[in-house]
C-alpha atoms as a PDB file:
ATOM      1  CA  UNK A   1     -30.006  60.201 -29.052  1.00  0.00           C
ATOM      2  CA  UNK A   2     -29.529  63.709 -29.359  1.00  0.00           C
ATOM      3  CA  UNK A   3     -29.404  66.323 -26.913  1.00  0.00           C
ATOM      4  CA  UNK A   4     -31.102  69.294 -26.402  1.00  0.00           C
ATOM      5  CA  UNK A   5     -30.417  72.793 -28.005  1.00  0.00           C
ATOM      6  CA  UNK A   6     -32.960  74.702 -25.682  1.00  0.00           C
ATOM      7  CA  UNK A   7     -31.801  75.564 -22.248  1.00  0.00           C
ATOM      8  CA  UNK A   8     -33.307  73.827 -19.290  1.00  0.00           C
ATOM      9  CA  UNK A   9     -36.086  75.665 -17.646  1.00  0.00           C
ATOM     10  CA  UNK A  10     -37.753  73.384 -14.789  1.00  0.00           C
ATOM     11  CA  UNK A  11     -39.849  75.245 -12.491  1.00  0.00           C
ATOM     12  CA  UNK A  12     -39.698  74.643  -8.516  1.00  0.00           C
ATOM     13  CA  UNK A  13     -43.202  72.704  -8.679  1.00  0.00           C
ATOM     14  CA  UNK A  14     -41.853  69.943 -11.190  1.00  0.00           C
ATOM     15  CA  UNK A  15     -38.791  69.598  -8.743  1.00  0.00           C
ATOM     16  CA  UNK A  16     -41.315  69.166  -5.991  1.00  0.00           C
ATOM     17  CA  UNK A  17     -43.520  66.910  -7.858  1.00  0.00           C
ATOM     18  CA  UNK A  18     -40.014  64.750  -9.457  1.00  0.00           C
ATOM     19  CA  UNK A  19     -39.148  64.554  -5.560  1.00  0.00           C
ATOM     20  CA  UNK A  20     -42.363  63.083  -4.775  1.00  0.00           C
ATOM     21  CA  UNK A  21     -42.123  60.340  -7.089  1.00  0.00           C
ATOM     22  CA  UNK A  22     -38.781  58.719  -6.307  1.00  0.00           C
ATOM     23  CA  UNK A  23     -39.407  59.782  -2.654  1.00  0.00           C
ATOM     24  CA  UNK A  24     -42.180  57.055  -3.396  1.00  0.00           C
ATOM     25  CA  UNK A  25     -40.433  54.269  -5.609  1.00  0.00           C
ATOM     26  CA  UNK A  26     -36.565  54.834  -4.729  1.00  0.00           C
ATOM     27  CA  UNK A  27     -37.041  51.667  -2.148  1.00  0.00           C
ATOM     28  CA  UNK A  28     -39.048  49.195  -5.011  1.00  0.00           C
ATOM     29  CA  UNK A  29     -36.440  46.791  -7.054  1.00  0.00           C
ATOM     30  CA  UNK A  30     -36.583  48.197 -10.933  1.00  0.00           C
ATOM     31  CA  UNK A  31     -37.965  51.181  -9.998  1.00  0.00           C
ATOM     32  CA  UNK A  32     -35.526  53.428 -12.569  1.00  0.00           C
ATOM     33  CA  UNK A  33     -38.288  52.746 -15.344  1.00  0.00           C
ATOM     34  CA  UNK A  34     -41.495  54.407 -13.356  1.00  0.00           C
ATOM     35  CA  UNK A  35     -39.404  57.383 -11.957  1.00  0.00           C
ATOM     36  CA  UNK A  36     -38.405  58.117 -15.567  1.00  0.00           C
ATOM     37  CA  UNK A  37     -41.594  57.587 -17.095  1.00  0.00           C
ATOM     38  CA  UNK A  38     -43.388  59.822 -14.671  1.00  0.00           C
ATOM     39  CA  UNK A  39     -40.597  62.049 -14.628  1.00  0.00           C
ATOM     40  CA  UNK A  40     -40.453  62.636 -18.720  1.00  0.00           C
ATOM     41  CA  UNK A  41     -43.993  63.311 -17.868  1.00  0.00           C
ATOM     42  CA  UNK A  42     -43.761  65.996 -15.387  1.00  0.00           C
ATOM     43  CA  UNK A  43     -40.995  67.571 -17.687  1.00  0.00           C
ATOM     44  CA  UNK A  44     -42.002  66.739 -21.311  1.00  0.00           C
ATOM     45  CA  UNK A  45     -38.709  64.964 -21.711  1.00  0.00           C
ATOM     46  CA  UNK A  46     -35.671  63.981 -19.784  1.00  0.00           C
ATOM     47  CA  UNK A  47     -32.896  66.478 -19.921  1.00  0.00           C
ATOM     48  CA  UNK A  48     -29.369  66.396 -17.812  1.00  0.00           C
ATOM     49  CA  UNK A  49     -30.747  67.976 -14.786  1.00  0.00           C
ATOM     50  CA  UNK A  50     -33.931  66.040 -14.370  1.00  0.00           C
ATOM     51  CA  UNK A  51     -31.768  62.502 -14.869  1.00  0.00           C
ATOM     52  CA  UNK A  52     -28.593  64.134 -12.641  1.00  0.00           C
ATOM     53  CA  UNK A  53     -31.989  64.744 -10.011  1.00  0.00           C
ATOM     54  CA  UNK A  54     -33.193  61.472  -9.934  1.00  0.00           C
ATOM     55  CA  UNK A  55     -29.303  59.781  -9.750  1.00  0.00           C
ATOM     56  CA  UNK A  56     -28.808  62.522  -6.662  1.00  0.00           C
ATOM     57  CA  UNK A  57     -32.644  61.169  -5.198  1.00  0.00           C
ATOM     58  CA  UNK A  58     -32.080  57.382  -5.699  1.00  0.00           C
ATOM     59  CA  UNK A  59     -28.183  57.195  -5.779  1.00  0.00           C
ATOM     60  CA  UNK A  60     -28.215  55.382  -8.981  1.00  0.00           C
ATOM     61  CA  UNK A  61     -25.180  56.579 -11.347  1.00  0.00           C
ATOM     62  CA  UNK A  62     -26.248  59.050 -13.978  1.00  0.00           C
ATOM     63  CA  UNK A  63     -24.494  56.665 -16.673  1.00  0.00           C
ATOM     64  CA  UNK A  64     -27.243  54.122 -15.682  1.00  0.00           C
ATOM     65  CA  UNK A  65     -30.286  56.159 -16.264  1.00  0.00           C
ATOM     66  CA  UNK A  66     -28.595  57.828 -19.846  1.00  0.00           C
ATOM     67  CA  UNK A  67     -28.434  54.240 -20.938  1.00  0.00           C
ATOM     68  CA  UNK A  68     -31.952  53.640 -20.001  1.00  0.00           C
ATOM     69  CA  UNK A  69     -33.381  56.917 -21.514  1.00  0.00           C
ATOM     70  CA  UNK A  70     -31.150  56.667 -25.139  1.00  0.00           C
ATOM     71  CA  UNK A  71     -31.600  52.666 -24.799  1.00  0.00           C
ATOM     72  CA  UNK A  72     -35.790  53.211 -24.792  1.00  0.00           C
ATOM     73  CA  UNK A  73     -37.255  54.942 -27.742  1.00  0.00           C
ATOM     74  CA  UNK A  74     -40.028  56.404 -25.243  1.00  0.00           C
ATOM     75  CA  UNK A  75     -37.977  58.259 -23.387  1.00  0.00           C
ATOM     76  CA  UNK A  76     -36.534  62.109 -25.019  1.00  0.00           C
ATOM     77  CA  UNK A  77     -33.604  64.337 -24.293  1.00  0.00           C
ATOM     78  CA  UNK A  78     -35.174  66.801 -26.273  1.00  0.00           C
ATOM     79  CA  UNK A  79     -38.641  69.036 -25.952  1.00  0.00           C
ATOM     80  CA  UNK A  80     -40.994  68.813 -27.391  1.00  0.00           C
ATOM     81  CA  UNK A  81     -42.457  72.455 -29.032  1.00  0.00           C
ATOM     82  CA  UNK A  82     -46.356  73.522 -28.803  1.00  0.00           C
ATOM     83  CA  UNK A  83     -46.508  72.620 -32.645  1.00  0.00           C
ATOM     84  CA  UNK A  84     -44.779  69.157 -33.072  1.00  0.00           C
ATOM     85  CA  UNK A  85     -43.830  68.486 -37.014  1.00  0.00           C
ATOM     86  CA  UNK A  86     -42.822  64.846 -38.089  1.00  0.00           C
ATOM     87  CA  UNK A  87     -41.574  64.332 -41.797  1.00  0.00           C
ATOM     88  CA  UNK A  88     -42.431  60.708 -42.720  1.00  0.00           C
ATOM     89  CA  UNK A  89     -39.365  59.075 -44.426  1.00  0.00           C
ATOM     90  CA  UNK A  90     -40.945  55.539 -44.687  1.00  0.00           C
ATOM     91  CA  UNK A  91     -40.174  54.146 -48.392  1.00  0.00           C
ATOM     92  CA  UNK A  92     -42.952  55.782 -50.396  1.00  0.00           C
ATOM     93  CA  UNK A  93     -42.644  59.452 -48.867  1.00  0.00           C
ATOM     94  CA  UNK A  94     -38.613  58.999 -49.183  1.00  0.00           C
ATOM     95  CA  UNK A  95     -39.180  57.916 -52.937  1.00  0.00           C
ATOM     96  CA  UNK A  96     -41.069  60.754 -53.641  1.00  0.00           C
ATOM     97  CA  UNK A  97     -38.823  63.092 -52.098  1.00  0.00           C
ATOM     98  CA  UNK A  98     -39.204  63.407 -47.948  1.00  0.00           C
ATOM     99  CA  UNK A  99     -35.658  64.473 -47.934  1.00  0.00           C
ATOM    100  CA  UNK A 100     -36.458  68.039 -49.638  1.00  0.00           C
ATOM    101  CA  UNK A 101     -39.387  68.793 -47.694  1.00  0.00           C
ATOM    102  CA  UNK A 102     -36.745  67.983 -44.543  1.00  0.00           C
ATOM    103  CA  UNK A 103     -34.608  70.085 -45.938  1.00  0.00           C
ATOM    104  CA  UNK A 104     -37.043  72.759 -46.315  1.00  0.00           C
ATOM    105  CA  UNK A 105     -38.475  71.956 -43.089  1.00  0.00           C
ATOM    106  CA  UNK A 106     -35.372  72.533 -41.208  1.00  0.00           C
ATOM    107  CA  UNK A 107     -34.329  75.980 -43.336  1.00  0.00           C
ATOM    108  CA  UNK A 108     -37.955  77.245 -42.642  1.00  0.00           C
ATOM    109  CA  UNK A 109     -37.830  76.193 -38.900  1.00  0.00           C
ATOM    110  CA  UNK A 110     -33.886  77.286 -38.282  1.00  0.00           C
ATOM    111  CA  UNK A 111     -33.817  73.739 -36.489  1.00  0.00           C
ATOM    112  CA  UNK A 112     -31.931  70.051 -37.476  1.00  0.00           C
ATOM    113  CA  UNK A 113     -34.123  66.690 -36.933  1.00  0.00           C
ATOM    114  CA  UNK A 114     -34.872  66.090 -33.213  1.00  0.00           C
ATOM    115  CA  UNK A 115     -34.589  69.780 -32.278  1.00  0.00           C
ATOM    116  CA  UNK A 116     -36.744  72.287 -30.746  1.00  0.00           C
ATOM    117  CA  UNK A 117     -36.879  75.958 -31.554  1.00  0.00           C
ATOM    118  CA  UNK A 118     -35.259  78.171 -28.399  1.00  0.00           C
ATOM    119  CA  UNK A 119     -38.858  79.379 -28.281  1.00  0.00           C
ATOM    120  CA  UNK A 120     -40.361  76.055 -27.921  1.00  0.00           C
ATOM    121  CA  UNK A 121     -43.227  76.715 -31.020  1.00  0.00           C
ATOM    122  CA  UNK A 122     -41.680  73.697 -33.022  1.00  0.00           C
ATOM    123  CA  UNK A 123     -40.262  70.720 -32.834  1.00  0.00           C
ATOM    124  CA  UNK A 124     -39.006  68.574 -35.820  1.00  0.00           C
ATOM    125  CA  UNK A 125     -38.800  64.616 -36.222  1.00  0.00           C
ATOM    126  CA  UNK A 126     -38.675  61.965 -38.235  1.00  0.00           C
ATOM    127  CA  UNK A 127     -40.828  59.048 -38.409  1.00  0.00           C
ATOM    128  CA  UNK A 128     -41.316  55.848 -40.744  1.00  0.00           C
ATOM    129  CA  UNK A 129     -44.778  55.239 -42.720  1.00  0.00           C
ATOM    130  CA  UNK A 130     -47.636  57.059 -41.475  1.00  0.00           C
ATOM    131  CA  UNK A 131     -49.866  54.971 -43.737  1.00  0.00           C
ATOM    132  CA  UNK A 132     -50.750  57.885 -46.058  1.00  0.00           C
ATOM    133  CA  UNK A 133     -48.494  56.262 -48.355  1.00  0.00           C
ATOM    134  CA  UNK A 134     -50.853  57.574 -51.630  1.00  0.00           C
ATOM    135  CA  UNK A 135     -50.455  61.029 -50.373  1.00  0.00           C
ATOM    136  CA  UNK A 136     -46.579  61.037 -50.368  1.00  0.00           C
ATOM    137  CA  UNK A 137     -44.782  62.598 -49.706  1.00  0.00           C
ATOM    138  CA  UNK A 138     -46.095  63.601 -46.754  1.00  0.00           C
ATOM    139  CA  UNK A 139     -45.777  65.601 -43.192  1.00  0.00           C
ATOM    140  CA  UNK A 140     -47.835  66.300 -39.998  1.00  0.00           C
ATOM    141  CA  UNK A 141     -48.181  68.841 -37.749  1.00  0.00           C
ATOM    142  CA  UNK A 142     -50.078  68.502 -34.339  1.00  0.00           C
ATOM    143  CA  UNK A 143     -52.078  65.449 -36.194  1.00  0.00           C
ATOM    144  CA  UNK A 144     -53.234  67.026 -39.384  1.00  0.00           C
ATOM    145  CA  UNK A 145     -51.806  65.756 -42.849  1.00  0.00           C
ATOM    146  CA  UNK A 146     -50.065  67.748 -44.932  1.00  0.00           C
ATOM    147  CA  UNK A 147     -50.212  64.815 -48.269  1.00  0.00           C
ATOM    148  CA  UNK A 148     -48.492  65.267 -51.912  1.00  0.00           C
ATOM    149  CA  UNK A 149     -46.178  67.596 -50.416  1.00  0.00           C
ATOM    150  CA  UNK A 150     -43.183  69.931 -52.299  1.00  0.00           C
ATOM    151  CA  UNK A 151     -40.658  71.975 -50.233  1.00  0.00           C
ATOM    152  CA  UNK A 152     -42.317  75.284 -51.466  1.00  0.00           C
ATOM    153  CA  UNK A 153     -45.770  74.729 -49.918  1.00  0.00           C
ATOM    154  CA  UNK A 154     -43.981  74.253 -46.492  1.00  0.00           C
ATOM    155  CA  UNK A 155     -43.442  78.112 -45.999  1.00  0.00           C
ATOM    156  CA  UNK A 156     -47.013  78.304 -46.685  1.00  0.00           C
ATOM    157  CA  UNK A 157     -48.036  75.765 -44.308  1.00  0.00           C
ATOM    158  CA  UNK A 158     -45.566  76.501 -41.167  1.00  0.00           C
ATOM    159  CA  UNK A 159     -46.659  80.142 -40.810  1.00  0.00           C
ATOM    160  CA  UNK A 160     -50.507  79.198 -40.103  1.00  0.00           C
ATOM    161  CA  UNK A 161     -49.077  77.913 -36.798  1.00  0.00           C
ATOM    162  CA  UNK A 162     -46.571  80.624 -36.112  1.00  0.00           C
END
């Protein structure tokens, strides 16, 4: 799982909020899985300091909870930006050349797979089939489709979100 490039920035209310919540479930028996799910929520995603917080709040070793959050695929060390981008790399879009418009993707952005920009506008992942599989190759942003896509259309398409 990788970790994140931008810098923490949790705000006193989250901390409040975070303290709340394994105030509340740091007594219950498997109770690591809720505080993490509600704290990723809180956050957006489950950096150092929010897992070193809930190890100091339930006394569970931080080694535990990063092999709970890198074990679970729902659970993110990374943020997420205000314009999320996924590049589908199931078999069709990979055939038909995913790997460029990553490539292109990650030159345009100035960010690897499973980043975030410092300014949180974009985040880049991967994904397998999308089920557009005629339109490959293919990558989304926020939800919408971008289908039959080539590495120079993704300039194009990137700056109506900047």
């Amino acid at each position: 799982m990788k970790v994140s490039n931008v810098p923490f920035k949790g705000t006193r209310e989250q901390e409040v909020r975070l303290n709340k919540v394994i105030e509340s479930h740091k007594d219950e028996k498997g109770a690591l899985m809720p505080i993490m799910q509600e704290a990723q929520e809180i956050y957006g995603y489950l950096p150092y300091e929010v897992q070193k917080m809930i190890s100091d709040g339930t006394g569970i070793p931080i080694e535990k909870i990063y092999g709970v959050a890198t074990f679970y695929a729902q659970f993110t060390m990374s943020p997420k930006g205000e314009n999320e981008v996924s590049v589908c790399l199931g078999t069709a879009c990979y055939v038909k050349g995913a790997a460029a418009i990553l490539d292109a993707l990650e030159e345009e952005l100035g960010i690897k797979d499973g980043e975030c920009t410092s300014d949180r506008k974009f985040s880049l992942d991967t994904c397998r089939c999308v089920g557009a599989c005629g339109l490959a190759p293919v990558f989304i942003v926020n939800g919408e489709v971008y289908g039959k896509a080539t590495p120079d259309k993704v300039h194009e398409i990137i700056q109506k979100y900047r």
